[in-house]
N, C-alpha and C. Protein backbone atom coordinates (compact mmCIF):
# COMPACT_ATOMS: atom_id res chain seq x y z
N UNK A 1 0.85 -1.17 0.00
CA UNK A 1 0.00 0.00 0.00
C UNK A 1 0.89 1.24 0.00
N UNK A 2 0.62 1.91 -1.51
CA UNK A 2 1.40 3.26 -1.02
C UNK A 2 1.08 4.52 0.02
N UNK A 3 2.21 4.97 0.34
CA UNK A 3 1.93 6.12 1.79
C UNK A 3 1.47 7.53 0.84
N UNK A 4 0.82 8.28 1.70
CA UNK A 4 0.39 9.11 0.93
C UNK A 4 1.61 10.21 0.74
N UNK A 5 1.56 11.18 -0.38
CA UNK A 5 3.30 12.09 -0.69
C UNK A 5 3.08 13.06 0.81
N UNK A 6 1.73 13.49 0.93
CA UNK A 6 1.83 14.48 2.05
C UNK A 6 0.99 14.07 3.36
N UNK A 7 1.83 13.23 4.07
CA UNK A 7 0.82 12.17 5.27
C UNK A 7 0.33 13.09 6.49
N UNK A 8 0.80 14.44 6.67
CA UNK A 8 0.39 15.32 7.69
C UNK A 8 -1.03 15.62 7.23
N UNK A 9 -1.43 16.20 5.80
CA UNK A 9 -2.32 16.21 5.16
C UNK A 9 -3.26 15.62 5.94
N UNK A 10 -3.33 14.11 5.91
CA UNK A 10 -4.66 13.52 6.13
C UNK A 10 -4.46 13.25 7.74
N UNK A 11 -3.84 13.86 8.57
CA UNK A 11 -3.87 13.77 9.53
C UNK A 11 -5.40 14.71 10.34
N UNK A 12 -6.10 14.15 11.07
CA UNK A 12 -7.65 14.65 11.52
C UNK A 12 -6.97 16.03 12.44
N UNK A 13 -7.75 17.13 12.47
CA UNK A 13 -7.97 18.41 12.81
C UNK A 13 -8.04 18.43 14.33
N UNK A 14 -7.84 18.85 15.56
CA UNK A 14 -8.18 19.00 16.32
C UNK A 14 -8.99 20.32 16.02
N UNK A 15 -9.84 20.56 17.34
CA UNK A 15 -10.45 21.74 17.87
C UNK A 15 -9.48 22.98 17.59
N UNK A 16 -8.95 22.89 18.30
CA UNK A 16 -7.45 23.75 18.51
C UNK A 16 -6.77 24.47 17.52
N UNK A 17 -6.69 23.37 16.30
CA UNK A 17 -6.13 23.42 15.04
C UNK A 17 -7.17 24.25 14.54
N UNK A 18 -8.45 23.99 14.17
CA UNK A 18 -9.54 25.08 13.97
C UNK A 18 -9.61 26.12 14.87
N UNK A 19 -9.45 26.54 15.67
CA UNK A 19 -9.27 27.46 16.30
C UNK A 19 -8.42 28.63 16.05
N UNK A 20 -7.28 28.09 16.16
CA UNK A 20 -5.86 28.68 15.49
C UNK A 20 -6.42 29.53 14.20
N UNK A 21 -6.92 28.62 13.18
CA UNK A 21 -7.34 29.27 11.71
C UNK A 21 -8.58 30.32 11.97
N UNK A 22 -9.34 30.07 12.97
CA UNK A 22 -10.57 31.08 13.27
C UNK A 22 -9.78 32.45 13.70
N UNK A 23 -8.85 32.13 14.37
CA UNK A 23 -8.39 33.56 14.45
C UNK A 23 -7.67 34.41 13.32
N UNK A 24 -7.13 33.19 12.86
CA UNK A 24 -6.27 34.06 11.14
C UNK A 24 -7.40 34.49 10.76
N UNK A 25 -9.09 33.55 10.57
CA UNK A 25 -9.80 34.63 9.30
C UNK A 25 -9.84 36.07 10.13
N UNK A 26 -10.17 35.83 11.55
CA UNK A 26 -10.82 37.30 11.77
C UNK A 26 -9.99 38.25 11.59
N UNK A 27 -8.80 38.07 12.20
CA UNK A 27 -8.01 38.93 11.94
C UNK A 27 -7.47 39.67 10.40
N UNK A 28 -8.11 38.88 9.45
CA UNK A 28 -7.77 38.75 8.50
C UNK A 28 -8.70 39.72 8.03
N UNK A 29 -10.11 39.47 8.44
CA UNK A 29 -11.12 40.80 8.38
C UNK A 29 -10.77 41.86 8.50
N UNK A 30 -10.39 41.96 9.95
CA UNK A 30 -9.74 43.24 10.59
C UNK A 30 -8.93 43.76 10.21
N UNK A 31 -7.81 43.04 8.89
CA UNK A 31 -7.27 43.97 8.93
C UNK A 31 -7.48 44.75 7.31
N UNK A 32 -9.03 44.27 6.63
CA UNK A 32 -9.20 44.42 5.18
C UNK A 32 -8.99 43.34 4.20
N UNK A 33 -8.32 42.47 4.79
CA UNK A 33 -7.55 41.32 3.92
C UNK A 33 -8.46 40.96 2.87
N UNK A 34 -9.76 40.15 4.06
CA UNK A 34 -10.66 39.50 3.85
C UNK A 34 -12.03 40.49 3.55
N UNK A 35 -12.66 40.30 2.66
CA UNK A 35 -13.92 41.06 2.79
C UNK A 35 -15.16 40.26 3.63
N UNK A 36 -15.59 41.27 4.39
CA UNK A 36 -16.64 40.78 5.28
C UNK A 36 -17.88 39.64 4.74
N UNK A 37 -18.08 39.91 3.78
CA UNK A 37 -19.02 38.81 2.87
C UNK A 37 -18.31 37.75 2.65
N UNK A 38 -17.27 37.30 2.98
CA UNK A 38 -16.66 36.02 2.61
C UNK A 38 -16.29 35.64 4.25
N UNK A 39 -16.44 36.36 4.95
CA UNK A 39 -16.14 35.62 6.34
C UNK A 39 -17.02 34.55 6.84
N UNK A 40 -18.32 34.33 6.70
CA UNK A 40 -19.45 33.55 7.10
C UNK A 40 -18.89 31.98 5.99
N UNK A 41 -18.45 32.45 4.62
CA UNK A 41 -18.26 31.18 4.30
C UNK A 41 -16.57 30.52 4.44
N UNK A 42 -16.03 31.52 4.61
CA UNK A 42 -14.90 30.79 5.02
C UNK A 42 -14.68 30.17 6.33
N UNK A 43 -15.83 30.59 7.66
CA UNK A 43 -15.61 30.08 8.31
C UNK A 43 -16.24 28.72 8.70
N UNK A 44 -17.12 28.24 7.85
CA UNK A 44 -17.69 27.16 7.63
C UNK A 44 -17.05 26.41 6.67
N UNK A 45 -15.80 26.96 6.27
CA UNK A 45 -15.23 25.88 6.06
C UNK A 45 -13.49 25.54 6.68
N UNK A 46 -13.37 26.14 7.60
CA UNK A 46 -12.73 25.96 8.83
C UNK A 46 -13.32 25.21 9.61
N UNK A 47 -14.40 25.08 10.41
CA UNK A 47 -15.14 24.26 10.98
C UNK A 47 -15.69 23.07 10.69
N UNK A 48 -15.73 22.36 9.38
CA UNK A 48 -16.22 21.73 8.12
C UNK A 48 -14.55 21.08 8.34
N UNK A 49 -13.83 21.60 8.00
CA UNK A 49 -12.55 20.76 7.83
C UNK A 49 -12.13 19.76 8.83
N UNK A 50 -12.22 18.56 8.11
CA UNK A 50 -11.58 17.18 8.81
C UNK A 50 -10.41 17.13 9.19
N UNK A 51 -9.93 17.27 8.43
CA UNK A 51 -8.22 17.01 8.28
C UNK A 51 -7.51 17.96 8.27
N UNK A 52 -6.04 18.27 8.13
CA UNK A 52 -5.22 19.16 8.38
C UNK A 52 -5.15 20.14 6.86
N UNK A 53 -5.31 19.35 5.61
CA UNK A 53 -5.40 19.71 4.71
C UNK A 53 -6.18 20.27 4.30
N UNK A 54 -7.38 19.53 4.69
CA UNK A 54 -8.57 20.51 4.12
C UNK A 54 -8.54 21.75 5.34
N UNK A 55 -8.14 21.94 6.33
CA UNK A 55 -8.03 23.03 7.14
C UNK A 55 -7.08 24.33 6.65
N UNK A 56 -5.77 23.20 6.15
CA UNK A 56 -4.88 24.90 5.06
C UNK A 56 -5.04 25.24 3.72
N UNK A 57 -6.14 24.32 3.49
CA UNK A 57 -6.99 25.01 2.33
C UNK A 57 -8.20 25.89 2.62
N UNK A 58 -8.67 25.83 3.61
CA UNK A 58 -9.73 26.95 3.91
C UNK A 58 -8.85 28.15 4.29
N UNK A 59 -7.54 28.12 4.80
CA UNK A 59 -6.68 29.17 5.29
C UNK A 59 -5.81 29.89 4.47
N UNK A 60 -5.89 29.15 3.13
CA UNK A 60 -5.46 29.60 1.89
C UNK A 60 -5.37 31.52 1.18
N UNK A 61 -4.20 31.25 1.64
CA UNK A 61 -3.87 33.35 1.42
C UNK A 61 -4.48 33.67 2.67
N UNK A 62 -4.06 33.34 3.54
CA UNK A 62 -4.18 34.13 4.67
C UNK A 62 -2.62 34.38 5.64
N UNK A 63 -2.86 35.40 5.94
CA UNK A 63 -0.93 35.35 7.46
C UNK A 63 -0.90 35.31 8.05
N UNK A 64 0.35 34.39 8.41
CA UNK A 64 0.10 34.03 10.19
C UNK A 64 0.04 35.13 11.02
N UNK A 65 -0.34 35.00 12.14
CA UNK A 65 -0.62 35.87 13.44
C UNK A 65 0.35 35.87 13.48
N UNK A 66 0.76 37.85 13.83
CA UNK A 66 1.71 38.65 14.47
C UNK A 66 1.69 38.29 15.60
N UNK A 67 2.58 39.07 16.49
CA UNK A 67 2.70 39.20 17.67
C UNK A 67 1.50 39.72 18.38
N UNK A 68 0.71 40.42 18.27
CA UNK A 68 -0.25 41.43 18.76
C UNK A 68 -1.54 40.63 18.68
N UNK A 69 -1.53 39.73 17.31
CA UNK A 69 -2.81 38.84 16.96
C UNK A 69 -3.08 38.11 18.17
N UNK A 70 -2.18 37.35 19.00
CA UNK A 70 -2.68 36.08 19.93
C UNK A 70 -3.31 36.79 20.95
N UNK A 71 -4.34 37.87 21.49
CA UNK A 71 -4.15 38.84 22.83
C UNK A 71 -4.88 38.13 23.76
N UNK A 72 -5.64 37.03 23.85
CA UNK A 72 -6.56 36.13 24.46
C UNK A 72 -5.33 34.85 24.62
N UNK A 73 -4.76 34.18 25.78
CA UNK A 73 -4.15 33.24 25.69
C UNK A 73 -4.65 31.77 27.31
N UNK A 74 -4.46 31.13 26.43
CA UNK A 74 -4.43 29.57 27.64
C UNK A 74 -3.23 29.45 28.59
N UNK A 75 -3.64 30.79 29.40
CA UNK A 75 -2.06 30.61 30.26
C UNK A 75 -2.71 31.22 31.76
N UNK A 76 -1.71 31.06 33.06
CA UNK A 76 -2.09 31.13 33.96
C UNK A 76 -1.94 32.62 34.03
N UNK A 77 -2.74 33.55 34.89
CA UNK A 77 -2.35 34.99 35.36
C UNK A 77 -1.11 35.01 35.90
N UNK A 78 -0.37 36.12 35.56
CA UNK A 78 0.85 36.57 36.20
C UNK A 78 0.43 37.15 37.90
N UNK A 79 -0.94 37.95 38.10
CA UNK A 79 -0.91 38.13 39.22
C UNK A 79 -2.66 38.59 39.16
N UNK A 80 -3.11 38.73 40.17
CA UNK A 80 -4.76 38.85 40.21
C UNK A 80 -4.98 40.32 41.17
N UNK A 81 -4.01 40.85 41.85
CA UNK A 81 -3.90 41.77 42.59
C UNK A 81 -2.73 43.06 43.00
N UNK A 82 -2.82 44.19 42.57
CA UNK A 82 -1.68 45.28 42.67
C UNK A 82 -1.95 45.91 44.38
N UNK A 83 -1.62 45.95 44.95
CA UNK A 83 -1.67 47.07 46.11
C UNK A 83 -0.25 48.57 46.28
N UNK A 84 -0.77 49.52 46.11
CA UNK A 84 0.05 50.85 46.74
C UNK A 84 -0.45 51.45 47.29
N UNK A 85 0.43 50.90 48.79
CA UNK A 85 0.14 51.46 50.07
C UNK A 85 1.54 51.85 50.72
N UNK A 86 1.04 53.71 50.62
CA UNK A 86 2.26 54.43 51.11
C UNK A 86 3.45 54.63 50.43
N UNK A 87 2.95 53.87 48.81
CA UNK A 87 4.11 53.13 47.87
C UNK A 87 3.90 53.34 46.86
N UNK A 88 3.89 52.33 45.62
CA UNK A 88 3.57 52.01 44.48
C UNK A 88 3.65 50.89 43.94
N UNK A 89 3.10 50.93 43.38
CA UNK A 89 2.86 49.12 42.20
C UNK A 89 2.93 49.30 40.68
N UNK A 90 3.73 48.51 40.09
CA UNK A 90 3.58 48.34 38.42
C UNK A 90 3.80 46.89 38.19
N UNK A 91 2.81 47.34 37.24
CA UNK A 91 2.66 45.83 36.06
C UNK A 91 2.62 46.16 34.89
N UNK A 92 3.56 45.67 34.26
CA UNK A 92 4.18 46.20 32.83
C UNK A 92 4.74 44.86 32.10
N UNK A 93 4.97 45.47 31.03
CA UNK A 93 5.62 43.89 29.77
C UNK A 93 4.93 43.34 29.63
N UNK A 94 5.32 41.83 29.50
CA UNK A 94 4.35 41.02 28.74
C UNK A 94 3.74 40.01 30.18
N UNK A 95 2.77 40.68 31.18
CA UNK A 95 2.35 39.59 31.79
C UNK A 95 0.69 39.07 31.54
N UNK A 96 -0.10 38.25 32.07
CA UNK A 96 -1.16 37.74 31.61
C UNK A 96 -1.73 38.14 32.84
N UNK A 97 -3.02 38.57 32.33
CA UNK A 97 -4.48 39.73 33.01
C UNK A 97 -5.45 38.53 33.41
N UNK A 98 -5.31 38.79 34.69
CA UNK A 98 -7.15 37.47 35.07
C UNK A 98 -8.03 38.46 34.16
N UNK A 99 -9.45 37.19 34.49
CA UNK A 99 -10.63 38.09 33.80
C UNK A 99 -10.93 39.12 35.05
N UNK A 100 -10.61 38.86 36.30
CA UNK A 100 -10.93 39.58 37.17
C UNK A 100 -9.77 40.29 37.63
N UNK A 101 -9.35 41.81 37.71
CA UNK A 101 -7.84 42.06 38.31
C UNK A 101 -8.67 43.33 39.57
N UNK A 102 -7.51 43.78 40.45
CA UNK A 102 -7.73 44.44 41.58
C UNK A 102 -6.99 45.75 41.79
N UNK A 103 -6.95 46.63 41.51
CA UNK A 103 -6.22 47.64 42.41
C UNK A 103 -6.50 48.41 42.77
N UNK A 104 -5.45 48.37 44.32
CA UNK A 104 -5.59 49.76 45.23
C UNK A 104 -4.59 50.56 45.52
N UNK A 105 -5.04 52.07 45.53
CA UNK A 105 -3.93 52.62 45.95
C UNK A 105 -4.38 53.64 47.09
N UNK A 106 -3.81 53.60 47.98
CA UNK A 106 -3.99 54.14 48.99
C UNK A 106 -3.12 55.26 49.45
N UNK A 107 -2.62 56.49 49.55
CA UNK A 107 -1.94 56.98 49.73
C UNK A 107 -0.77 57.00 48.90
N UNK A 108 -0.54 56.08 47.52
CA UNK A 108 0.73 55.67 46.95
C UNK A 108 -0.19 55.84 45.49
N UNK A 109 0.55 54.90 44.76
CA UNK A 109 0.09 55.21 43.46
C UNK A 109 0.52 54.02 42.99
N UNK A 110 0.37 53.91 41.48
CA UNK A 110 0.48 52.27 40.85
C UNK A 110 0.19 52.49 39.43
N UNK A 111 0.49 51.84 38.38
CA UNK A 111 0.45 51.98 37.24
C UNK A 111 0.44 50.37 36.42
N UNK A 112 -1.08 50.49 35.55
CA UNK A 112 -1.08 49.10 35.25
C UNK A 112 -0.66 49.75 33.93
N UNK A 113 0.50 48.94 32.67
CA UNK A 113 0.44 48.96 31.56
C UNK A 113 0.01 47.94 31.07
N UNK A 114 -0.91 47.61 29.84
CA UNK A 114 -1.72 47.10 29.28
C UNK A 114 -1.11 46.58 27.64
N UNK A 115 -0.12 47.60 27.42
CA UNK A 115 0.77 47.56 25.85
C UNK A 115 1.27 46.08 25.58
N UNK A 116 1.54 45.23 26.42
CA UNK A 116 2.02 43.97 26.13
C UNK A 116 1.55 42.93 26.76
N UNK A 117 0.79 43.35 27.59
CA UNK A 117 -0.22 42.12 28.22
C UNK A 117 -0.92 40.87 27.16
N UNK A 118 -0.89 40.28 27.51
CA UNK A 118 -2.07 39.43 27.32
C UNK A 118 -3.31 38.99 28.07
N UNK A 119 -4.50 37.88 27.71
CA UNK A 119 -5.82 38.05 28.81
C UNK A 119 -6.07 36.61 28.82
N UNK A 120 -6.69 36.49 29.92
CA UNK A 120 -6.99 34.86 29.59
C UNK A 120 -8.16 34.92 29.62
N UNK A 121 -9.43 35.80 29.34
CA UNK A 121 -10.59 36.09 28.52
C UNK A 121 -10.80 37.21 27.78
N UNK A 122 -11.98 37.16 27.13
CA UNK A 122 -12.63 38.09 25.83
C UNK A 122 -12.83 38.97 26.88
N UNK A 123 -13.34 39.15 27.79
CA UNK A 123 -13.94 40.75 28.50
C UNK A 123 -12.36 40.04 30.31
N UNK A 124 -12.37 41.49 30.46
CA UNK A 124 -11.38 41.66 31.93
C UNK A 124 -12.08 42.92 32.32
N UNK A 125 -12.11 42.38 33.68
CA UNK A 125 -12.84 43.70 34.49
C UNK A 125 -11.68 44.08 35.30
N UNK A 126 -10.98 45.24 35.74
CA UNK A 126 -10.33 45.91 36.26
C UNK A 126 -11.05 46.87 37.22
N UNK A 127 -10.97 46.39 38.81
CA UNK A 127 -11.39 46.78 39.59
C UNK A 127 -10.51 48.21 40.43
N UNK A 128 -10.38 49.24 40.46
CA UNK A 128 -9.33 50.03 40.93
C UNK A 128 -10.14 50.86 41.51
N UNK A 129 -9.46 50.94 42.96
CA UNK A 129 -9.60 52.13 43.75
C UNK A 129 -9.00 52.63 44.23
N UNK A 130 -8.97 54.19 44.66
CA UNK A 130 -8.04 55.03 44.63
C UNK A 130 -8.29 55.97 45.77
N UNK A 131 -8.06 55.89 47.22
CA UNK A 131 -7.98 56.65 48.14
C UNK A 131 -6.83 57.47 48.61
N UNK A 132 -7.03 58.34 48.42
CA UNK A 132 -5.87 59.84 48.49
C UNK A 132 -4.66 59.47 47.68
N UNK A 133 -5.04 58.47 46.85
CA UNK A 133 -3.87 58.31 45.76
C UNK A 133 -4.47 57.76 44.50
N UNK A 134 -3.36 57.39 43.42
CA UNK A 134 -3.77 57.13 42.37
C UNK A 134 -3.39 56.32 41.35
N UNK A 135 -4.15 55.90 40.48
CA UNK A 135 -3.78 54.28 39.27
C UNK A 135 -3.91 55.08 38.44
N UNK A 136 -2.61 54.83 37.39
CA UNK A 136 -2.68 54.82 35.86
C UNK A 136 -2.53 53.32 35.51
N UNK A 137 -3.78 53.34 33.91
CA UNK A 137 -3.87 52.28 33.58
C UNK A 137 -3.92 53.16 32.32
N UNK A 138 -2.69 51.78 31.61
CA UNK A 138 -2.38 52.24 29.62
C UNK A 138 -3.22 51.02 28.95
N UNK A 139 -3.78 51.31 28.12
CA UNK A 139 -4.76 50.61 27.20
C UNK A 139 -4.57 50.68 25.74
N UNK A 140 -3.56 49.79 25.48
CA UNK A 140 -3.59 49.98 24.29
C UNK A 140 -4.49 49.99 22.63
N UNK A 141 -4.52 50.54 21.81
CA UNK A 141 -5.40 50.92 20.56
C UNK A 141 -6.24 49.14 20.74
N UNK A 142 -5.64 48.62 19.82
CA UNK A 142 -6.06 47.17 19.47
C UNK A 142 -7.07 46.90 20.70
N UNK A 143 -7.23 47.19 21.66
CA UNK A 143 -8.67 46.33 22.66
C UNK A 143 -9.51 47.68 22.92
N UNK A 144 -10.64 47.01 23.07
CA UNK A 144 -12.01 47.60 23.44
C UNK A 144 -11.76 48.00 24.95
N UNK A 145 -11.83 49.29 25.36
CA UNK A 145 -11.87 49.71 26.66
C UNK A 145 -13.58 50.57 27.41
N UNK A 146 -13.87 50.01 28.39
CA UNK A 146 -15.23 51.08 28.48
C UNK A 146 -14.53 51.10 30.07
N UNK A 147 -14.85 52.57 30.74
CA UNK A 147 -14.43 53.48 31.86
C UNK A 147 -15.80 53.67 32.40
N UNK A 148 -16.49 53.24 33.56
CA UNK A 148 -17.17 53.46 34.53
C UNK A 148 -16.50 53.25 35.70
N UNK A 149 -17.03 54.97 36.65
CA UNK A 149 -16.51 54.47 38.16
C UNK A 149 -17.24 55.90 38.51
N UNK A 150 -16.67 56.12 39.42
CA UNK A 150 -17.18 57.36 40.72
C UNK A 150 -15.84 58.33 40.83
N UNK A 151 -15.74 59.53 41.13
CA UNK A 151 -14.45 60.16 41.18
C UNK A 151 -15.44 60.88 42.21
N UNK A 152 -15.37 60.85 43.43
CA UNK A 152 -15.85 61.93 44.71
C UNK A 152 -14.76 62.35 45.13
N UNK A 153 -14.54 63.68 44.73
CA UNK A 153 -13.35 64.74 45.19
C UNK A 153 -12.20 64.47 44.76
N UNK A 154 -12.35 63.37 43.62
CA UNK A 154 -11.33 62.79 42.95
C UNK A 154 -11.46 63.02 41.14
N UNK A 155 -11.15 62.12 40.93
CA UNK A 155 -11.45 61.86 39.02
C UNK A 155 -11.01 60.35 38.83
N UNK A 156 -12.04 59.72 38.13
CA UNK A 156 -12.18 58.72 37.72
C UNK A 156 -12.93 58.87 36.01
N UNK A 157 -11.81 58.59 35.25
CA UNK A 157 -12.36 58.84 33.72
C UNK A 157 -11.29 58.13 32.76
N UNK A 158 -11.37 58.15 31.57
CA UNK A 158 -10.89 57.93 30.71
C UNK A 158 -10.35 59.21 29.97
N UNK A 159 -9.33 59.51 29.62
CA UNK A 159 -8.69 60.47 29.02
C UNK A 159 -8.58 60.20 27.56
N UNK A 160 -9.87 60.00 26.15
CA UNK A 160 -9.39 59.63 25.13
C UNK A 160 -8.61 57.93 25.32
N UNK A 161 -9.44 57.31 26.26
CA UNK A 161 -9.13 56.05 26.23
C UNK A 161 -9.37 55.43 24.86
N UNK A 162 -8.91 54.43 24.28
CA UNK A 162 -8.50 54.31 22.75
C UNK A 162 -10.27 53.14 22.64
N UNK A 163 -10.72 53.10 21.87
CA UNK A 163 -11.77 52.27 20.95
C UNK A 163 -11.47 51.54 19.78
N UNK A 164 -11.90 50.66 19.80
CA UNK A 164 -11.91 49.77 18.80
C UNK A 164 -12.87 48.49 18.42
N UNK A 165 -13.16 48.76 17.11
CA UNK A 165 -14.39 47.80 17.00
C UNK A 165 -13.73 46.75 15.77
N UNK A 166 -12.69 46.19 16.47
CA UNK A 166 -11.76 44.95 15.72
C UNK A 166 -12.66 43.85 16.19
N UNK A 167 -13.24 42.69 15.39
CA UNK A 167 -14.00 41.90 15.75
C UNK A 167 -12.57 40.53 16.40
N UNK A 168 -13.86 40.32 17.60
CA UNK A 168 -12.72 39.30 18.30
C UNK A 168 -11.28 40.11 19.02
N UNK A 169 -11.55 41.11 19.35
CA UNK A 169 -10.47 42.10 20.15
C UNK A 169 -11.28 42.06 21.79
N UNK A 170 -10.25 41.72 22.76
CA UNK A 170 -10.45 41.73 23.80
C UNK A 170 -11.27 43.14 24.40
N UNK A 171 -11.67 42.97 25.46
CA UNK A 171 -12.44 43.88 25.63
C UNK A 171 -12.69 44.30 27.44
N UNK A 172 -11.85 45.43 27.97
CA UNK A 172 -11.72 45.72 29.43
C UNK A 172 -12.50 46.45 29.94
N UNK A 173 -13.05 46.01 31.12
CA UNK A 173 -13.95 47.73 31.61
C UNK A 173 -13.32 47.88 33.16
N UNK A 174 -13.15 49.17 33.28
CA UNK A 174 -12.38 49.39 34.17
C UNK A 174 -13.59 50.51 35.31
N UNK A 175 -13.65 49.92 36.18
CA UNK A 175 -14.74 50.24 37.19
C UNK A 175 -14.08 50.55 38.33
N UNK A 176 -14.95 51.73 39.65
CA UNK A 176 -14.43 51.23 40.73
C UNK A 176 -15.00 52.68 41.17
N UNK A 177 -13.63 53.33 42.06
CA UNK A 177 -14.32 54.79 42.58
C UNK A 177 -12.80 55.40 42.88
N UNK A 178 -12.71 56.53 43.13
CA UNK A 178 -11.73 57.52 43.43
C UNK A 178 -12.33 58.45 44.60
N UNK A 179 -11.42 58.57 45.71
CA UNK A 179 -12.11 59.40 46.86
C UNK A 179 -10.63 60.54 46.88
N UNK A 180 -10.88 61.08 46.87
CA UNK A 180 -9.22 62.09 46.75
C UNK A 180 -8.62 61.60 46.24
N UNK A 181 -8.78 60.81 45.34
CA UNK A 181 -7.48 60.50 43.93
C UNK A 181 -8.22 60.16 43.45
N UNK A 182 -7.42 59.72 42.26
CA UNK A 182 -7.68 58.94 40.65
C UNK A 182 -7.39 58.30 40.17
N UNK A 183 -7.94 57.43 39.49
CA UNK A 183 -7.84 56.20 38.56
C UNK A 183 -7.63 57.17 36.78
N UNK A 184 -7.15 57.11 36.42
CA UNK A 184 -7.31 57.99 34.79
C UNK A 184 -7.01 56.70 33.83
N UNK A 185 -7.48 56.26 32.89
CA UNK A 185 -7.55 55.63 31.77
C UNK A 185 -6.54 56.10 30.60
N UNK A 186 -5.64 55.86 29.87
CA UNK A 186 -5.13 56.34 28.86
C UNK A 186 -4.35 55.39 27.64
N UNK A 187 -4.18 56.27 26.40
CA UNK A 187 -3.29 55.42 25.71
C UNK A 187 -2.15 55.38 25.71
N UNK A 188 -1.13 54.97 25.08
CA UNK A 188 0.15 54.38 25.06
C UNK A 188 0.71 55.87 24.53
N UNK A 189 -0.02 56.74 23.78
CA UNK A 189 0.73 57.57 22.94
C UNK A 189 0.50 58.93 24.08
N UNK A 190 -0.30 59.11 24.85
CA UNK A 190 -0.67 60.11 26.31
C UNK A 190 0.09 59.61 27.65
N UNK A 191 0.82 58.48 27.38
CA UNK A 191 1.21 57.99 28.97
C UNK A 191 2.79 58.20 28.44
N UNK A 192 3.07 58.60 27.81
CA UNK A 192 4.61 58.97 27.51
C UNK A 192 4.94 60.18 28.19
């Protein structure tokens, strides 16, 4: 019996493996590649695909994910909680965001950057409060940010916090209250 010339080919698809390609189309949307009228059928035939082959034929002219593409990942949080008290706190580079994160600053201050993070869900709620001190949080362009909170004798807002309606782009809301300080929201290109 002859072997087949390309035996990965008929090797069966995991989930995973479709998965992987669901994110090339969207992104692929997002970035014009793809026209929106062809997304519904290309992705039925990503999902439709058995095998590995018929999977990089539905993926056919498409590019792999950048760096920036993967922003949702299967990994553990780097940390679930900041405290600055009397002090300060940063979280910066590339660490991974619960869906749920915490900060306080109390008299100190703290600064979440957001520019290289990753999430280990589609929506992260960012809980921050800010008594006689204050959180900066950077949000970069590429994710969906929405700013609700309370600023009593404080400010709690978004400064031109960045928007984006990239389909399949993570998506943060950053809640909480400010009592003599502030929480301020911003982008990467205002936090310089």
């Amino acid at each position: 019996m002859a072997e087949s010339a390309h035996p990965s080919r008929d090797v069966l698809a995991s989930d995973e493996d479709r998965e992987r390609v669901v994110e090339r189309v969207r992104a692929a949307v997002a970035d014009g590649r793809l026209p929106l009228d062809q997304l519904d059928g290309r992705l039925t035939r990503v999902y439709d695909a058995r095998t590995l082959g018929e999977l990089r034929s539905a993926a056919h002219g498409l590019p792999e994910l950048g760096p920036r593409d993967r922003l949702v990942v299967d990994r553990a949080p780097t940390s679930r909680f900041a405290l600055g008290l009397f002090g300060g706190f940063r979280r910066a580079g590339a660490w991974v965001v619960p869906p749920r994160f915490t900060a306080w600053s109390m008299w100190g201050g703290g600064r979440l950057d957001l520019t290289e993070a990753r999430f280990t869900a589609r929506e992260t709620v960012i809980r921050a409060v800010a008594l006689w001190g204050g959180t900066g949080i950077v949000v970069p362009d590429d994710i969906a940010v929405e700013v609700r909170g309370l600023g009593l004798f404080g400010v709690f807002g978004g400064r031109g916090a960045p928007r984006t309606e990239r389909p399949g782009a993570p998506r943060v809301v950053v809640k909480g209250v400010a009592l003599f300080g502030a929480v301020v929201v911003k982008s990467p290109r205002q936090a310089r």
